[in-house]
Protein backbone atom coordinates (compact mmCIF):
# COMPACT_ATOMS: atom_id res chain seq x y z
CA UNK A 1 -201.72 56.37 66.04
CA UNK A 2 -198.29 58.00 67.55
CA UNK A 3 -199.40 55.68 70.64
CA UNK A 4 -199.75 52.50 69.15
CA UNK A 5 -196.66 53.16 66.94
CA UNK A 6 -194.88 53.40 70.01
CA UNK A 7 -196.26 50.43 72.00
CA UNK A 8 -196.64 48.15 68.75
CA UNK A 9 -199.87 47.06 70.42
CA UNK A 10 -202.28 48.44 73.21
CA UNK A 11 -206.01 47.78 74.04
CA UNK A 12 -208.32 50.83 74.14
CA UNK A 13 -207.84 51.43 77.88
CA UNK A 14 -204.12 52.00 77.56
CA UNK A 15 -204.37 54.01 74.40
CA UNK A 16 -207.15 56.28 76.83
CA UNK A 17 -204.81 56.67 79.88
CA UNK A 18 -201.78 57.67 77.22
CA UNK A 19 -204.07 60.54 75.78
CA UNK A 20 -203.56 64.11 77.20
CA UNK A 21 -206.56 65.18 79.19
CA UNK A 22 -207.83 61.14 78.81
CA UNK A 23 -211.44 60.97 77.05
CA UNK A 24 -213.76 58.18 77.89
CA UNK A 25 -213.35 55.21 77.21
CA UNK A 26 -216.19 55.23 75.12
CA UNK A 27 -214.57 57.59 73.08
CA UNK A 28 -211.48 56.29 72.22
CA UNK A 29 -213.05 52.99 70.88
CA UNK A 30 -214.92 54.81 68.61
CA UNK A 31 -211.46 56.56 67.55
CA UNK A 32 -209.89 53.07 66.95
CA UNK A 33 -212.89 51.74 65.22
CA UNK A 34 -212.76 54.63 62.80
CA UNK A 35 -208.87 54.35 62.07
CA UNK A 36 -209.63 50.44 62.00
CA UNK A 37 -212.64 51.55 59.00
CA UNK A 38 -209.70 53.42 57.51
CA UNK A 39 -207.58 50.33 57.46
CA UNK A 40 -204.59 52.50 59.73
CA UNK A 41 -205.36 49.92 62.59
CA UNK A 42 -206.13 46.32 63.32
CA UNK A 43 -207.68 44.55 66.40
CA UNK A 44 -207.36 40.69 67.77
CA UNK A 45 -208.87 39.44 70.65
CA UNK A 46 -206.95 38.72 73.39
CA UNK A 47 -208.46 37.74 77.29
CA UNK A 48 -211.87 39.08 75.97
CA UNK A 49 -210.74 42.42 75.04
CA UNK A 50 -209.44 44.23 71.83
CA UNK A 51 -205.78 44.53 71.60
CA UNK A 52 -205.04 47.19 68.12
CA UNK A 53 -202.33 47.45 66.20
CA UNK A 54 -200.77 50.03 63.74
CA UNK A 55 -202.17 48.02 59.93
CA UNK A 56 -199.50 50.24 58.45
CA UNK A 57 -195.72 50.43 58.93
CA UNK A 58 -194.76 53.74 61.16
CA UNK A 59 -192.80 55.53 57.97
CA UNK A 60 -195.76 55.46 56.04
CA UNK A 61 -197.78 56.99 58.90
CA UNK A 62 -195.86 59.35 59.44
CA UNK A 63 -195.13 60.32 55.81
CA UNK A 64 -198.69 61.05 55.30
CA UNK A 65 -198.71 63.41 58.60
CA UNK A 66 -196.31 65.43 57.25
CA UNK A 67 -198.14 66.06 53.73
CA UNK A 68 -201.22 66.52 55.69
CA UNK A 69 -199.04 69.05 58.10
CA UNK A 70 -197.42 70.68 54.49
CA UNK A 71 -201.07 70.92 53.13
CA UNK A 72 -202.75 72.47 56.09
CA UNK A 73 -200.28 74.94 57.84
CA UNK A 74 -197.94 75.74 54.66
CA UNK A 75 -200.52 75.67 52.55
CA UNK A 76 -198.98 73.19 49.95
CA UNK A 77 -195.33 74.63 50.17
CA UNK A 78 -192.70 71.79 51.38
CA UNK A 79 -190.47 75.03 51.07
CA UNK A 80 -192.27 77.02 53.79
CA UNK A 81 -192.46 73.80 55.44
CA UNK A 82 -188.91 73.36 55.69
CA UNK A 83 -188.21 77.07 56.00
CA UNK A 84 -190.75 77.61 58.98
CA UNK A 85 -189.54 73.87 60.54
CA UNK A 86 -186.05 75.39 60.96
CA UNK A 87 -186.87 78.37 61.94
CA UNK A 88 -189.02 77.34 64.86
CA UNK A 89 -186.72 78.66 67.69
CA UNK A 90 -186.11 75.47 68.64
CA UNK A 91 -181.91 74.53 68.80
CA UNK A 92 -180.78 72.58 65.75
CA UNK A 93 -176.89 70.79 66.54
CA UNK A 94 -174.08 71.57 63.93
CA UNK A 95 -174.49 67.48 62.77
CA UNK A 96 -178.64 68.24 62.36
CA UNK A 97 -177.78 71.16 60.38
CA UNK A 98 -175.66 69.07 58.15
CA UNK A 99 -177.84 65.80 57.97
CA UNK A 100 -180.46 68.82 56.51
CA UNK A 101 -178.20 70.28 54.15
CA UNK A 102 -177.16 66.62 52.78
CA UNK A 103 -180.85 66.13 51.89
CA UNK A 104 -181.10 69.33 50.41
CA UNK A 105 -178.13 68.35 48.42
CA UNK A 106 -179.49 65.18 47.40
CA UNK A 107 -182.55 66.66 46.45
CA UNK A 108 -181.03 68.98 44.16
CA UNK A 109 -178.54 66.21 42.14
CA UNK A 110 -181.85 64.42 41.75
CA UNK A 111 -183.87 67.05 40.21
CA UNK A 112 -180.82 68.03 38.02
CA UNK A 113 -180.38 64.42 37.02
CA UNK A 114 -184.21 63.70 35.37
């Protein structure tokens, strides 16, 4: 999906030589077909070949990866999420720190408001 978002459209080939460690072709069609079953993806035809398409916009995609990634790893907590997110090691910049507390902050004036 992170492919296609990116390109806005690919055919199967291209998605394949994208991949890390490239499967077969073969492979990756059935991949598309199944996200095309799920409705994520669409398909025309363009020069006799399939040509996909993300069938939903990229924030939803990638708002459902991150409750999938919350369910899975932190089991459930957006907390631990967050917690274990910032915590990675990885370098966070004084205005990244600050965009994070601001939704923090929003967070909590909208759970005091309802």
């Amino acid at each position: 999906m992170d492919i296609l978002i990116e390109l806005g459209e690919a055919p199967a080939e291209e998605v394949r030589r994208r991949l890390p460690a490239a499967p077969s072709y073969s492979a990756v069609r059935a991949m598309l077909a199944k996200l095309e079953a799920k409705g994520l993806v669409h398909h025309t035809e363009r020069d006799l070949r399939y040509v996909y398409a993300p069938a939903v916009p990229a924030g939803e995609v990638r708002l459902s990866a991150m409750r999938r990634l919350v369910k899975v790893f932190f089991k459930g907590s957006l907390a631990q999420a967050v917690v274990g997110l910032v915590n990675s090691g990885d370098e966070l910049s004084a205005e990244e720190l600050d965009r994070i507390a601001d939704a923090i902050a929003e967070a909590r004036t909208r759970k005091e408001g309802s």
